[in-house]
PDB file of N, CA and C in Angstrom:
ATOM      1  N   UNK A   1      50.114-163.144  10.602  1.00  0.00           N
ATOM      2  CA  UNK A   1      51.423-162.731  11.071  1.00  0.00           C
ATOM      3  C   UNK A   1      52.440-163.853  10.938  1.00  0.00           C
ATOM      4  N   UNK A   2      51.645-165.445  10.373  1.00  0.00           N
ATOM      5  CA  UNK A   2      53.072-166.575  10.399  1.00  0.00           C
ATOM      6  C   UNK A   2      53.578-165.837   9.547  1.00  0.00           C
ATOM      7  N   UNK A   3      54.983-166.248   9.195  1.00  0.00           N
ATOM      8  CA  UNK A   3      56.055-166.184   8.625  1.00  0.00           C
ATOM      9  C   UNK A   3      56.191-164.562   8.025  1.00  0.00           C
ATOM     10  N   UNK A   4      55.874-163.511   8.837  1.00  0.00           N
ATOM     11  CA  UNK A   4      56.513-162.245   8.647  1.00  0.00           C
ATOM     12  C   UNK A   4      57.229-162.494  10.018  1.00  0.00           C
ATOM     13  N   UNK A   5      58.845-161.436   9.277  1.00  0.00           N
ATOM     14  CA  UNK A   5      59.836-161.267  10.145  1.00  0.00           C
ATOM     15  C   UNK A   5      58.910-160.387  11.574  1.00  0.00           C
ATOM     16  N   UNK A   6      58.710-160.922  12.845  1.00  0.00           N
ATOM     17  CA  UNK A   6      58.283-160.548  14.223  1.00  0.00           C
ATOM     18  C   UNK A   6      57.452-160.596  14.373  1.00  0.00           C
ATOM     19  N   UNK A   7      56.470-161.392  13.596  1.00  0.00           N
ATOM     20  CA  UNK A   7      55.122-161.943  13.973  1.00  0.00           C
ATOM     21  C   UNK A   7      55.002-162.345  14.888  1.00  0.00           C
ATOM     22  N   UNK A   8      55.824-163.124  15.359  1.00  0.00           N
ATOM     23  CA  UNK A   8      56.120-163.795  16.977  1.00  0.00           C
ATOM     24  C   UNK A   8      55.682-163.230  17.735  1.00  0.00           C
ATOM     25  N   UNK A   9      55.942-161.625  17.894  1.00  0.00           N
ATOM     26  CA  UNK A   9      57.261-160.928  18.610  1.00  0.00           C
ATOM     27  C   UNK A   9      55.493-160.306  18.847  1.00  0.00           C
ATOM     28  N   UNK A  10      54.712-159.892  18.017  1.00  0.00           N
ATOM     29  CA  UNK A  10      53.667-159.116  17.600  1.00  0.00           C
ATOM     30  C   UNK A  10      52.262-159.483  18.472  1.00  0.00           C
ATOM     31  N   UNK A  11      52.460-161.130  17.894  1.00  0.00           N
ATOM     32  CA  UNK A  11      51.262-161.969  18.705  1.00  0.00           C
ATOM     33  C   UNK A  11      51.564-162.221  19.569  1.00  0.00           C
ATOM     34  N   UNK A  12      52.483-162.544  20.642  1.00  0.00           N
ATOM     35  CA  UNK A  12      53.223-162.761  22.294  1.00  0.00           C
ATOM     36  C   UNK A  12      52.805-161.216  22.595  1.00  0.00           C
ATOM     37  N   UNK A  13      53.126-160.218  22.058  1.00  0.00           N
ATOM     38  CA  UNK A  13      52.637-158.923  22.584  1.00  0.00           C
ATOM     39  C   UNK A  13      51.019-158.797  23.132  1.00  0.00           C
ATOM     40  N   UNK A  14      49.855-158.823  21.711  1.00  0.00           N
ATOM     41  CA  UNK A  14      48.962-158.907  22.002  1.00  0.00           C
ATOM     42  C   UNK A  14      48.486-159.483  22.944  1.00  0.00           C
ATOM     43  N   UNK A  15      48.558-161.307  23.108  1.00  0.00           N
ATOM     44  CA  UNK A  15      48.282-161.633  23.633  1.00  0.00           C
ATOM     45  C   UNK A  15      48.351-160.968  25.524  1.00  0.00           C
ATOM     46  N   UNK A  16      49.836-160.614  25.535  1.00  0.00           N
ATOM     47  CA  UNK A  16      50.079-160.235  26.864  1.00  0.00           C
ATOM     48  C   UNK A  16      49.631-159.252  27.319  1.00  0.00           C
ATOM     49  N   UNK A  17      49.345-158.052  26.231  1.00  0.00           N
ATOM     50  CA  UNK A  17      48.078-157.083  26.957  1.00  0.00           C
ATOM     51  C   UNK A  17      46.990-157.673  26.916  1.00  0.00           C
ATOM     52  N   UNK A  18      46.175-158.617  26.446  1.00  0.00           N
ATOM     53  CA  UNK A  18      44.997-159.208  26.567  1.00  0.00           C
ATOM     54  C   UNK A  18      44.725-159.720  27.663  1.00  0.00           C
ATOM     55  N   UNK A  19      46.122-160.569  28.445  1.00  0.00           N
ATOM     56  CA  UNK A  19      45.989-160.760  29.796  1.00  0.00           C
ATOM     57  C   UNK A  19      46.480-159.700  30.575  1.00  0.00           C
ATOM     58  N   UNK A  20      47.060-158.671  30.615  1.00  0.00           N
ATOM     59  CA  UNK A  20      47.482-157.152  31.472  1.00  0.00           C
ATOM     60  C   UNK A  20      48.630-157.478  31.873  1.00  0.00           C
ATOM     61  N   UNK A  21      49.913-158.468  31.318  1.00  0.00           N
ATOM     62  CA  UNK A  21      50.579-158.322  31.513  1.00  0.00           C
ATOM     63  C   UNK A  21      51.442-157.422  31.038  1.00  0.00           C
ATOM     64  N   UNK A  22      53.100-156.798  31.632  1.00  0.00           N
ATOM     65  CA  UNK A  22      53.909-155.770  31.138  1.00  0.00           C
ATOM     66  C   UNK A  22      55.239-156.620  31.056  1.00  0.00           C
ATOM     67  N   UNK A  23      55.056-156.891  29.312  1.00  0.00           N
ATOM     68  CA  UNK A  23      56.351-157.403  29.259  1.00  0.00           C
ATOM     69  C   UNK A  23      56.737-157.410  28.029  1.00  0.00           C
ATOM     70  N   UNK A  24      58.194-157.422  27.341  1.00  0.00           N
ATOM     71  CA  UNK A  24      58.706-156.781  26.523  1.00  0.00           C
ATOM     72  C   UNK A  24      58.023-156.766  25.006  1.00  0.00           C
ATOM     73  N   UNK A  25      57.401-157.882  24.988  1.00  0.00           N
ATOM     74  CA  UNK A  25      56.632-157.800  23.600  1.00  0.00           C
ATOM     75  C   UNK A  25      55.217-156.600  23.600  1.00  0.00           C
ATOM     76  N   UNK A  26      54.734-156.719  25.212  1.00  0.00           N
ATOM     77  CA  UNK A  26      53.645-156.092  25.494  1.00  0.00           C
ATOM     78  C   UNK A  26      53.847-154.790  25.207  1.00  0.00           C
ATOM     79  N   UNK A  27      55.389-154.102  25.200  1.00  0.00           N
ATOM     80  CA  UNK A  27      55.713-152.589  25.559  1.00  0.00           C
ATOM     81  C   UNK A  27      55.848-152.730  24.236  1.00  0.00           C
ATOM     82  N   UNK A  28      56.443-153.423  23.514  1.00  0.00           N
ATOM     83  CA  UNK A  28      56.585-153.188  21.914  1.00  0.00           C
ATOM     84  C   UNK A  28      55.701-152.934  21.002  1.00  0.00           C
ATOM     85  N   UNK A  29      54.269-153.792  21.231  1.00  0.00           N
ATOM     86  CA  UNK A  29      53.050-153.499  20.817  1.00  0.00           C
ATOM     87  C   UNK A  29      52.576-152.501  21.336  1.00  0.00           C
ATOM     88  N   UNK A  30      52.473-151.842  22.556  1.00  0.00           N
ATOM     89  CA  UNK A  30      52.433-150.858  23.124  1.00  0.00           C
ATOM     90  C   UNK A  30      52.514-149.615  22.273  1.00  0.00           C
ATOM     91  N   UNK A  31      53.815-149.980  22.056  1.00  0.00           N
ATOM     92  CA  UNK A  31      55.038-148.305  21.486  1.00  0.00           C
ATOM     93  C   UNK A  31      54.576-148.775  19.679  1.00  0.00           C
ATOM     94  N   UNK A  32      54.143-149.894  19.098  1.00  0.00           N
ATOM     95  CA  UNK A  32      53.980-149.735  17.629  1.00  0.00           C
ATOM     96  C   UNK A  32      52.254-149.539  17.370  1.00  0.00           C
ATOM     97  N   UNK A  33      51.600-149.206  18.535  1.00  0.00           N
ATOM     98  CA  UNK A  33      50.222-149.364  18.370  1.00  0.00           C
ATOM     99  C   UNK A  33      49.281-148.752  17.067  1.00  0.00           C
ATOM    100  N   UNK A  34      49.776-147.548  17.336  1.00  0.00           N
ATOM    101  CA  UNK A  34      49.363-146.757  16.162  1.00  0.00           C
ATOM    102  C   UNK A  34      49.622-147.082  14.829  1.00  0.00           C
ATOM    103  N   UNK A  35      50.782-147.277  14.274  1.00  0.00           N
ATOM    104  CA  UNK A  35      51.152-148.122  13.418  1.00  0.00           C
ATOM    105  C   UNK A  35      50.689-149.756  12.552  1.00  0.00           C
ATOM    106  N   UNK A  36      50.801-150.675  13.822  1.00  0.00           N
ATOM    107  CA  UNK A  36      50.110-152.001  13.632  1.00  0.00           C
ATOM    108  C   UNK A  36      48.644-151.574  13.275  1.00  0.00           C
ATOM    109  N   UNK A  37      47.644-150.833  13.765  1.00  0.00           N
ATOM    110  CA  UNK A  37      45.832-150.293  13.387  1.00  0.00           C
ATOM    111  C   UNK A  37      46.176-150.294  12.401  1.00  0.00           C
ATOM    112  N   UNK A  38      47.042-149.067  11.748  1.00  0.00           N
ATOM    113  CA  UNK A  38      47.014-148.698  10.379  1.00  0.00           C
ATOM    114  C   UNK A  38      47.306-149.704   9.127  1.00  0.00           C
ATOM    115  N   UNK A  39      47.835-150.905  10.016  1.00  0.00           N
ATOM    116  CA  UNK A  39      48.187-151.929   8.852  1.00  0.00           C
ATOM    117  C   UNK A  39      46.923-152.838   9.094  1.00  0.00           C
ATOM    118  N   UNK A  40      45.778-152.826   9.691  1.00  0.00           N
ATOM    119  CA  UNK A  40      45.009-153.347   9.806  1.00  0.00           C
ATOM    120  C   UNK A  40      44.787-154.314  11.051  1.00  0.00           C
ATOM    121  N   UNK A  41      45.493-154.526  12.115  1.00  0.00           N
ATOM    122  CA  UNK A  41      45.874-155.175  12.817  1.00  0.00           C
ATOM    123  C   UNK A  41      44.997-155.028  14.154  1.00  0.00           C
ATOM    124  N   UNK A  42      44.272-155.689  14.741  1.00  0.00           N
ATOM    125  CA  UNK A  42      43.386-155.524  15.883  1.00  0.00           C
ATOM    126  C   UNK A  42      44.477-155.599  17.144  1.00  0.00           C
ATOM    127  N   UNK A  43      44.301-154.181  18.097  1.00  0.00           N
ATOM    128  CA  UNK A  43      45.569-154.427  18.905  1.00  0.00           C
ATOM    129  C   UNK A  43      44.619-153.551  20.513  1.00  0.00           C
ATOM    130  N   UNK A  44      44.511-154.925  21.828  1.00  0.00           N
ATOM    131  CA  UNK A  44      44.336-154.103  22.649  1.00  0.00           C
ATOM    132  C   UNK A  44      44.530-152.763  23.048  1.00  0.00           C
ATOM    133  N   UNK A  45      43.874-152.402  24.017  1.00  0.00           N
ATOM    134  CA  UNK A  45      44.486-150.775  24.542  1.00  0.00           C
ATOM    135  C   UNK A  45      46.431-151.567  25.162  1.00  0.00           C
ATOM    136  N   UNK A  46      46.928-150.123  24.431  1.00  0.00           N
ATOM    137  CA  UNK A  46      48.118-150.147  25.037  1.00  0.00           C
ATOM    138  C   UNK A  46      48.215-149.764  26.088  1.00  0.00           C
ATOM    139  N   UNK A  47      49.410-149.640  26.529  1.00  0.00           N
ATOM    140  CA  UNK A  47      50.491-149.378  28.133  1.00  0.00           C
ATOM    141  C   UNK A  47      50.852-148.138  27.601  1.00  0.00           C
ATOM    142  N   UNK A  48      50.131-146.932  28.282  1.00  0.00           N
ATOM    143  CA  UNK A  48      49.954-145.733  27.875  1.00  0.00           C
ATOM    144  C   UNK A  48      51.172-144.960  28.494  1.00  0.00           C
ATOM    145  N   UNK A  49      51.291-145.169  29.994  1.00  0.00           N
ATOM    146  CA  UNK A  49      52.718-144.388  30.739  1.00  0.00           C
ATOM    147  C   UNK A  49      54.047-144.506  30.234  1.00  0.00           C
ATOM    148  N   UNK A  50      54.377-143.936  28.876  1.00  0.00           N
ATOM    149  CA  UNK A  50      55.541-144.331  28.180  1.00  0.00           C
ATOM    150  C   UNK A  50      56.287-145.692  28.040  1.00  0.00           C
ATOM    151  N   UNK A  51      55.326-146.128  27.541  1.00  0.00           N
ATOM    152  CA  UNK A  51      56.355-147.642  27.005  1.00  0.00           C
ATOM    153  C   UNK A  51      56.909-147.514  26.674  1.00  0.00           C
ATOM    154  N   UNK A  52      58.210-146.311  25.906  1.00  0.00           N
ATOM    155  CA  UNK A  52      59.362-146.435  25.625  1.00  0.00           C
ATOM    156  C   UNK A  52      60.417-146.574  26.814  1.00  0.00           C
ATOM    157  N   UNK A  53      60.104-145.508  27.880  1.00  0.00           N
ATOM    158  CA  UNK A  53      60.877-145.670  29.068  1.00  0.00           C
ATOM    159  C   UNK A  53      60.661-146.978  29.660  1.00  0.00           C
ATOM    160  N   UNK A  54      59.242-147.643  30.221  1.00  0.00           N
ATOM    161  CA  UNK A  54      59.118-148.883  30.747  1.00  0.00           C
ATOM    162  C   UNK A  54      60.023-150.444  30.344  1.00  0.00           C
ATOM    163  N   UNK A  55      60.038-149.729  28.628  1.00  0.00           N
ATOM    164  CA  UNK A  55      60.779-150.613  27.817  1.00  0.00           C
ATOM    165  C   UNK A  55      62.262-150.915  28.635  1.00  0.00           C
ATOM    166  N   UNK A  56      62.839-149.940  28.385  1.00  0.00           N
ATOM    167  CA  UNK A  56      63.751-149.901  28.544  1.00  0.00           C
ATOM    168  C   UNK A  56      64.244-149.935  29.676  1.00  0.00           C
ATOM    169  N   UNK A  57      63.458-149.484  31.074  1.00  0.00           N
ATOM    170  CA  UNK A  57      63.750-149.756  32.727  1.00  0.00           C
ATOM    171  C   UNK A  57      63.493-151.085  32.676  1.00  0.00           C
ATOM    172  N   UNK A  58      62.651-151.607  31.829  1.00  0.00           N
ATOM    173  CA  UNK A  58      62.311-153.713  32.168  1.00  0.00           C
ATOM    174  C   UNK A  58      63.612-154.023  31.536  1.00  0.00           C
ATOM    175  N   UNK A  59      64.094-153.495  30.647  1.00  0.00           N
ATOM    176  CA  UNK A  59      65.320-154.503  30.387  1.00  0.00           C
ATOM    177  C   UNK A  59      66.564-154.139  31.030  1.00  0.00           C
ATOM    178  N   UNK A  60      66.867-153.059  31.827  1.00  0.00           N
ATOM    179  CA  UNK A  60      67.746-152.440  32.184  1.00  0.00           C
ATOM    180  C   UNK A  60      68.345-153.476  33.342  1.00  0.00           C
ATOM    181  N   UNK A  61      67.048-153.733  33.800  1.00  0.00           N
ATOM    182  CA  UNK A  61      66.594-154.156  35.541  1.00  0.00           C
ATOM    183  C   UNK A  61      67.169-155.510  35.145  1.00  0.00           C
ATOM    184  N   UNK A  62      67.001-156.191  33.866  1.00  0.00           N
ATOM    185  CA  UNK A  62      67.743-157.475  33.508  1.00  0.00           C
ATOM    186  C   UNK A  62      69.291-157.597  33.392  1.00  0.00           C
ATOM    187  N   UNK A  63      69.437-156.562  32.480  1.00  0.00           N
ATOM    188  CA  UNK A  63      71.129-156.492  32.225  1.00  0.00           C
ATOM    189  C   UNK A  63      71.447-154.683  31.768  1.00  0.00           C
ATOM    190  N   UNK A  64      71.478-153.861  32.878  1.00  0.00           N
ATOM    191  CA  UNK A  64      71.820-152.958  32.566  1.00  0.00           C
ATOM    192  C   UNK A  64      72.789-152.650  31.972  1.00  0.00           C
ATOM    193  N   UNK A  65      74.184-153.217  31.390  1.00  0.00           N
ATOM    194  CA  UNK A  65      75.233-153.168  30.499  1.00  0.00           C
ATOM    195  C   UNK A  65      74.893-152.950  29.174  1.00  0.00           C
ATOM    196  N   UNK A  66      73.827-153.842  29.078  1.00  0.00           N
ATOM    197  CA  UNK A  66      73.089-154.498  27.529  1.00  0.00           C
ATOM    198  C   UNK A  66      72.312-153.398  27.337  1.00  0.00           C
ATOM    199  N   UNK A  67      71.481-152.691  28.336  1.00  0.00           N
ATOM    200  CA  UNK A  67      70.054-152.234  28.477  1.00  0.00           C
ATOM    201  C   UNK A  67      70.030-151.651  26.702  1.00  0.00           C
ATOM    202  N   UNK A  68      70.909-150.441  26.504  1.00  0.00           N
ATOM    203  CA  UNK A  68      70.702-149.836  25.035  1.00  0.00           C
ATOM    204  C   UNK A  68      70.541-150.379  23.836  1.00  0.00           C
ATOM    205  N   UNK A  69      71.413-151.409  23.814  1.00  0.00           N
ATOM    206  CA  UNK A  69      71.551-152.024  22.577  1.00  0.00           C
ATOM    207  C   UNK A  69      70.511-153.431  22.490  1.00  0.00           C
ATOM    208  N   UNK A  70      70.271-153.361  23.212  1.00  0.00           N
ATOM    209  CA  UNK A  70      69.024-155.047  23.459  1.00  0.00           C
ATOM    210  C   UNK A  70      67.655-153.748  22.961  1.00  0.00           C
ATOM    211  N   UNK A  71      67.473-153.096  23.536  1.00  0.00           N
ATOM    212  CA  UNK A  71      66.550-152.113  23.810  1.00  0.00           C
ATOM    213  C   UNK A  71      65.870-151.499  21.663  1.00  0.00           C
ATOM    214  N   UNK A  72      67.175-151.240  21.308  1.00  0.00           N
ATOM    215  CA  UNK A  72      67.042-150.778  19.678  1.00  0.00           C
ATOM    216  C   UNK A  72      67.145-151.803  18.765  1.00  0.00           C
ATOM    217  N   UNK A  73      67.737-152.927  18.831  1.00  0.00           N
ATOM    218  CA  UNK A  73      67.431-154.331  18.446  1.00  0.00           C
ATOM    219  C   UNK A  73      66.083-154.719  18.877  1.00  0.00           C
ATOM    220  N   UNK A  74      64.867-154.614  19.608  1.00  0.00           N
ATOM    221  CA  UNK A  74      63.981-154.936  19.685  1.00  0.00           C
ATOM    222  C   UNK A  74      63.004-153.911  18.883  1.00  0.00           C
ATOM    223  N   UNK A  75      63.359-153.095  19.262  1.00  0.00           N
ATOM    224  CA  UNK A  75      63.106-152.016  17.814  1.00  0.00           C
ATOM    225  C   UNK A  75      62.881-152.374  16.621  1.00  0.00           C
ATOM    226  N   UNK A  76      64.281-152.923  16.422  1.00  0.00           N
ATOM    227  CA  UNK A  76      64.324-153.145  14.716  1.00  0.00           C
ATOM    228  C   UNK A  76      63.701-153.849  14.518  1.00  0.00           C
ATOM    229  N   UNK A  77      63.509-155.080  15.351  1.00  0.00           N
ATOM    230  CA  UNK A  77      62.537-156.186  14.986  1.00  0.00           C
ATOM    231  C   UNK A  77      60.756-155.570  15.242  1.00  0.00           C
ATOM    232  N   UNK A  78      60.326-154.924  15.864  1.00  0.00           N
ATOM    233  CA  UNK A  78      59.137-154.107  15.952  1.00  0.00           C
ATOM    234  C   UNK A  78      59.290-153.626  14.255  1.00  0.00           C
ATOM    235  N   UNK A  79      60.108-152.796  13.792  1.00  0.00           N
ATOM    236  CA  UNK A  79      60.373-151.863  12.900  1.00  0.00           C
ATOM    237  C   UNK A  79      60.112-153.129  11.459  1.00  0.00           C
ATOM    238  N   UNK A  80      61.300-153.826  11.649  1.00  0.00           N
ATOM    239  CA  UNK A  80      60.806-154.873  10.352  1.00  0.00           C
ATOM    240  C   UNK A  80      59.594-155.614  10.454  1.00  0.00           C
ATOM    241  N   UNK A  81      59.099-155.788  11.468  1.00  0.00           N
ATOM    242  CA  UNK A  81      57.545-156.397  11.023  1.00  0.00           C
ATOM    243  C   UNK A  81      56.806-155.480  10.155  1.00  0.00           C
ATOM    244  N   UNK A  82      56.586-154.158  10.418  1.00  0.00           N
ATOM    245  CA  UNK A  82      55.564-152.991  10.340  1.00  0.00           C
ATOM    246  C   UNK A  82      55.760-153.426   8.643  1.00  0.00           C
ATOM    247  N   UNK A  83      57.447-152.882   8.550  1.00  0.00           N
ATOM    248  CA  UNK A  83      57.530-153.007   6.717  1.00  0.00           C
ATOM    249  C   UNK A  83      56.982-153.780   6.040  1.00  0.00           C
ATOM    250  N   UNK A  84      56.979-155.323   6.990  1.00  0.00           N
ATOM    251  CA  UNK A  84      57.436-156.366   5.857  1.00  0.00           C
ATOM    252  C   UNK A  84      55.579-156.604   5.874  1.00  0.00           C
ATOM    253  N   UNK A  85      55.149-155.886   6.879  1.00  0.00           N
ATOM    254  CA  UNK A  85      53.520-156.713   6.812  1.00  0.00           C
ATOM    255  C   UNK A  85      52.682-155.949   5.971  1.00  0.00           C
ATOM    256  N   UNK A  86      53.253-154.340   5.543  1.00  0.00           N
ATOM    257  CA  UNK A  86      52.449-153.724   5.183  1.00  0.00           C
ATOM    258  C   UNK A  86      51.883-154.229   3.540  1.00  0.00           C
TER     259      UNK A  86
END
């Protein structure tokens, strides 16, 4: 995952369901789970109770002004890893 665009973003995820934490990389891996397998990618059990909503109430709870647009920007970066790794 070095140097693909959100590798970062990918392995901070894993890792954080590995320890059970719920936090924004965790919900991202979460919500791309199905996806990341298919690219070959070993990915704990996800955060099954809609990580899209959780997503988005964890960041809301930070800066609800922002909440939408922080929210689909983390997206994209979920979204350009998938491409760029496949």
């Amino acid at each position: 995952m070095d140097g693909v665009p959100g590798g970062d973003l990918v392995a901070r995820g894993i890792a954080d369901l590995e320890e059970g934490l719920e936090t924004v990389p965790a919900l991202l891996v979460s919500i791309g789970r199905p996806r990341l397998l298919r690219l070959g990618i070993s990915v704990p059990p996800q955060i099954t109770d809609h990580p899209e909503h959780r997503l988005y109430r964890l960041l809301a709870e930070r800066d609800p002004a922002a909440a939408h647009s922080r929210y689909n920007a983390w997206l994209r970066r979920l979204i350009s890893f998938e491409r760029t790794a496949r």
